[in-house]
N, C-alpha and C. Protein backbone atom coordinates (compact mmCIF):
# COMPACT_ATOMS: atom_id res chain seq x y z
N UNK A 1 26.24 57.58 100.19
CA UNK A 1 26.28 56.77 99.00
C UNK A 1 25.19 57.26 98.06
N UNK A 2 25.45 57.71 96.94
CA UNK A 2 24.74 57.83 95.80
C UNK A 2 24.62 56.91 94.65
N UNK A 3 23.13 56.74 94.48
CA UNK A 3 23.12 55.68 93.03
C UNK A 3 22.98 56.00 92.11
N UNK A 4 23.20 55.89 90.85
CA UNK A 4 23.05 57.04 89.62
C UNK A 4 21.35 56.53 89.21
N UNK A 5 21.15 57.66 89.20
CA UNK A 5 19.53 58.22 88.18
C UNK A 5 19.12 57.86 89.57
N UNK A 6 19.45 58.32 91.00
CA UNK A 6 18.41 58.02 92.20
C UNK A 6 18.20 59.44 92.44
N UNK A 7 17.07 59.80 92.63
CA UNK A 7 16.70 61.08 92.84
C UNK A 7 16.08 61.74 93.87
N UNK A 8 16.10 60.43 95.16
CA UNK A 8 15.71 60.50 96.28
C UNK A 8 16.56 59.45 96.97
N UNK A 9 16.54 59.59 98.48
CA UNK A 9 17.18 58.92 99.48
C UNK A 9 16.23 58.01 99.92
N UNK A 10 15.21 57.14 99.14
CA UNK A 10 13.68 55.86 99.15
C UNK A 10 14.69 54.90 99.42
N UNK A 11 15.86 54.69 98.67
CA UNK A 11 16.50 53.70 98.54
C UNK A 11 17.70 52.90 99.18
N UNK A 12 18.21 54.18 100.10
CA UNK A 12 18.91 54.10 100.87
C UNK A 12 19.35 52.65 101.57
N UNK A 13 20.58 52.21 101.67
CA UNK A 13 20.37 51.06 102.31
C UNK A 13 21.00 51.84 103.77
N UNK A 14 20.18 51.32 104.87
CA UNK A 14 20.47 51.37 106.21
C UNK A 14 21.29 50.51 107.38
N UNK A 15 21.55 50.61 108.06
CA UNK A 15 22.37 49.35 108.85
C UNK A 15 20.96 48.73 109.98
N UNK A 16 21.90 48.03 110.40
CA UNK A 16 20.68 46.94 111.58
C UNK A 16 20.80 48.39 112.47
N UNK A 17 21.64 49.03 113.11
CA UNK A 17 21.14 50.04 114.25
C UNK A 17 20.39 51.07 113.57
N UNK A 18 20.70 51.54 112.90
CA UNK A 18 19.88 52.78 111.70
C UNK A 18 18.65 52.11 111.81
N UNK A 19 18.44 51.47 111.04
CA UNK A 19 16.84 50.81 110.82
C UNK A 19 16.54 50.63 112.08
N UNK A 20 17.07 50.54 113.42
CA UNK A 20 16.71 49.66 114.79
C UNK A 20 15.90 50.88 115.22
N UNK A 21 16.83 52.19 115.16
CA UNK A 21 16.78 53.38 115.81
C UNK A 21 15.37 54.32 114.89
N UNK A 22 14.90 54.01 114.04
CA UNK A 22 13.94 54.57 113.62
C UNK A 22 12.79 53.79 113.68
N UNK A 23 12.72 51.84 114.05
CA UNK A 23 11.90 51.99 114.22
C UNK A 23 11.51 51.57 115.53
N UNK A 24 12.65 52.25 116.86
CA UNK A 24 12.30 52.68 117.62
C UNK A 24 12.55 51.13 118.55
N UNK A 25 13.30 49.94 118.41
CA UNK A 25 13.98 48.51 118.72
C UNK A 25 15.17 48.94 118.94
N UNK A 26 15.72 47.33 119.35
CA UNK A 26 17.54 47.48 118.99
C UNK A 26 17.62 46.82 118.10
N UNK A 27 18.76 46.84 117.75
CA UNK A 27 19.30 46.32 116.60
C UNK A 27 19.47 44.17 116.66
N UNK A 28 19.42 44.38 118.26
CA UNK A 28 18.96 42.76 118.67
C UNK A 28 18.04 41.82 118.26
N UNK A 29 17.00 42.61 118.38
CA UNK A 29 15.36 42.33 117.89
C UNK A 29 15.52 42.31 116.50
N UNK A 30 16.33 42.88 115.61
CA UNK A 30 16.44 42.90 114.10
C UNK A 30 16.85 41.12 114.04
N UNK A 31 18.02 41.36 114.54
CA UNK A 31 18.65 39.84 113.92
C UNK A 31 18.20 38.55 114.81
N UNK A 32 17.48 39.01 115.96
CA UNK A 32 16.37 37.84 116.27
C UNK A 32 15.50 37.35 115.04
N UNK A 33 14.64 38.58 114.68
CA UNK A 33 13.51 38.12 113.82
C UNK A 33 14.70 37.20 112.41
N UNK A 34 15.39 37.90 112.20
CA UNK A 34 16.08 37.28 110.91
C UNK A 34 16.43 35.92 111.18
N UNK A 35 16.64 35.72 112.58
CA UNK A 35 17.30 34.16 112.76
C UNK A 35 16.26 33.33 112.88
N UNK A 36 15.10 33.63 113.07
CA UNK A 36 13.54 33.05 113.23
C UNK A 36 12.95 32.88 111.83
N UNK A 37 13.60 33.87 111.04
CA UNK A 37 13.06 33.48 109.71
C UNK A 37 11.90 34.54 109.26
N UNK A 38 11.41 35.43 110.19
CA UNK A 38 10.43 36.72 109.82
C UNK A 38 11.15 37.48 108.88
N UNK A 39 10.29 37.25 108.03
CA UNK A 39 10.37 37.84 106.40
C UNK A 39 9.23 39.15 106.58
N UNK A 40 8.79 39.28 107.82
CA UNK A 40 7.85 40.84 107.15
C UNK A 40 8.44 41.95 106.75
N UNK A 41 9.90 42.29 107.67
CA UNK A 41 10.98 43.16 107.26
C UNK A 41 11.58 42.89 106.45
N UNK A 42 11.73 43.00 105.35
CA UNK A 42 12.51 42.13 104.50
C UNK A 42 14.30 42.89 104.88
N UNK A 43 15.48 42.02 103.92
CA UNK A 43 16.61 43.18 104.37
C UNK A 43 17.13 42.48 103.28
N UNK A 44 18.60 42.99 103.38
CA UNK A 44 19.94 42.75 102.08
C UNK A 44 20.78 42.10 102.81
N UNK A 45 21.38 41.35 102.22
CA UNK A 45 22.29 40.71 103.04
C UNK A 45 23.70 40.50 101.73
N UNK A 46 24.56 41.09 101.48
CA UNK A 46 25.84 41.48 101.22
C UNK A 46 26.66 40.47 101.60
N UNK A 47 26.91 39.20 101.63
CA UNK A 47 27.99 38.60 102.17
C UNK A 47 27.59 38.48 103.67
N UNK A 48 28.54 38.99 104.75
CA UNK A 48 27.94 38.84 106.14
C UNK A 48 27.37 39.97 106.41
N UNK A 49 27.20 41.22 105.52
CA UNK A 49 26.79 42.23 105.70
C UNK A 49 24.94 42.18 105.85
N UNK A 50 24.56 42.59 106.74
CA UNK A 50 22.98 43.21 106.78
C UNK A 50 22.32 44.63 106.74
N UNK A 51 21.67 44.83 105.59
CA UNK A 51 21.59 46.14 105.25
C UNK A 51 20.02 46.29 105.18
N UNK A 52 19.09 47.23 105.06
CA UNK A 52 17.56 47.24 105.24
C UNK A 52 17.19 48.56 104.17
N UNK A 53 16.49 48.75 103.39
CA UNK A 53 16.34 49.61 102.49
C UNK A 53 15.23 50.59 103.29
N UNK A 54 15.15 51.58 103.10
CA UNK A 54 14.41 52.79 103.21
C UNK A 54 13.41 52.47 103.14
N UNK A 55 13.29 52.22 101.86
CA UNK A 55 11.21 52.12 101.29
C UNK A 55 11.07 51.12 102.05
N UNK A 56 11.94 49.96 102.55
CA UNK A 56 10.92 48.49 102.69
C UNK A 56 10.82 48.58 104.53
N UNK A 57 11.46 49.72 104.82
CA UNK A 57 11.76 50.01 106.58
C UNK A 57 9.93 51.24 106.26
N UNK A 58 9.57 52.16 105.69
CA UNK A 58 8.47 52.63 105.00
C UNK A 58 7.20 51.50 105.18
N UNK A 59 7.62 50.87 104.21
CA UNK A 59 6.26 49.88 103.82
C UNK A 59 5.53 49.00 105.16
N UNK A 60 6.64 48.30 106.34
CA UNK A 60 6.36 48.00 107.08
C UNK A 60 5.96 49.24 108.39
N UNK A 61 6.26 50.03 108.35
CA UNK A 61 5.69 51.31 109.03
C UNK A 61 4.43 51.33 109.02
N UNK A 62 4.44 51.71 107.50
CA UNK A 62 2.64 51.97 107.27
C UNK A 62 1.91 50.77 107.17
N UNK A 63 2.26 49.31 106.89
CA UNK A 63 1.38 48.09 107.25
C UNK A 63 1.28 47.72 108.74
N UNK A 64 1.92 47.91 109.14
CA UNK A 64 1.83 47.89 110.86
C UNK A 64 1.55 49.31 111.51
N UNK A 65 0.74 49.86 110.84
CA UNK A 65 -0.33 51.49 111.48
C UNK A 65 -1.89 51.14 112.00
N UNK A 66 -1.82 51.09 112.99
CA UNK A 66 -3.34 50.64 113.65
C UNK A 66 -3.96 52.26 113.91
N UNK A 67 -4.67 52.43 112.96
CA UNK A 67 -5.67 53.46 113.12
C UNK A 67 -7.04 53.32 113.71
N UNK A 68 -7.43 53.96 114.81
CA UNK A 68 -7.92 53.48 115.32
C UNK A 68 -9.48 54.44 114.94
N UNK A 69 -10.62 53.88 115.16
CA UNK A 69 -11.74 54.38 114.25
C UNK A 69 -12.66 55.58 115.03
N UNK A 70 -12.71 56.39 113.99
CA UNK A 70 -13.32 57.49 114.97
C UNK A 70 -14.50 57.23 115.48
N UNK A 71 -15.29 57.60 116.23
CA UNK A 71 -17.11 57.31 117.01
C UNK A 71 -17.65 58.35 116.98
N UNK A 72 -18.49 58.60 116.34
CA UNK A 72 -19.60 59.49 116.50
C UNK A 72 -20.95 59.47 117.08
């Protein structure tokens, strides 16, 4: 699927296993959190459709990165 004037694949909408499979869950754990009401993932919801965007599957990546501190 292409969007016009998109000039990268940021925007992509993904499915519950797509998004599950990258970030490494099932697709179970997706629509748990959704039925609980966890809004940190945010997603699209299309009618009965559930869809998860690129950047916002991104954003929670890198807010949930525990770097851990170097010691010298």
């Amino acid at each position: 699927m292409k969007l016009l004037n998109d000039t990268s694949h940021q925007d992509q909408l993904l499915t519950a296993n797509e998004a599950a499979k990258i970030l490494g869950i099932k697709a179970a754990s997706l629509a748990q959190r959704r039925w609980r009401g966890d809004l940190a993932l945010p997603y699209v919801k299309l009618g009965k459709v559930i869809r998860y965007k690129q950047t916002d599957l991104n954003s929670y990546i890198e807010k949930n990165t525990i770097a851990e501190e170097v010691k010298s």
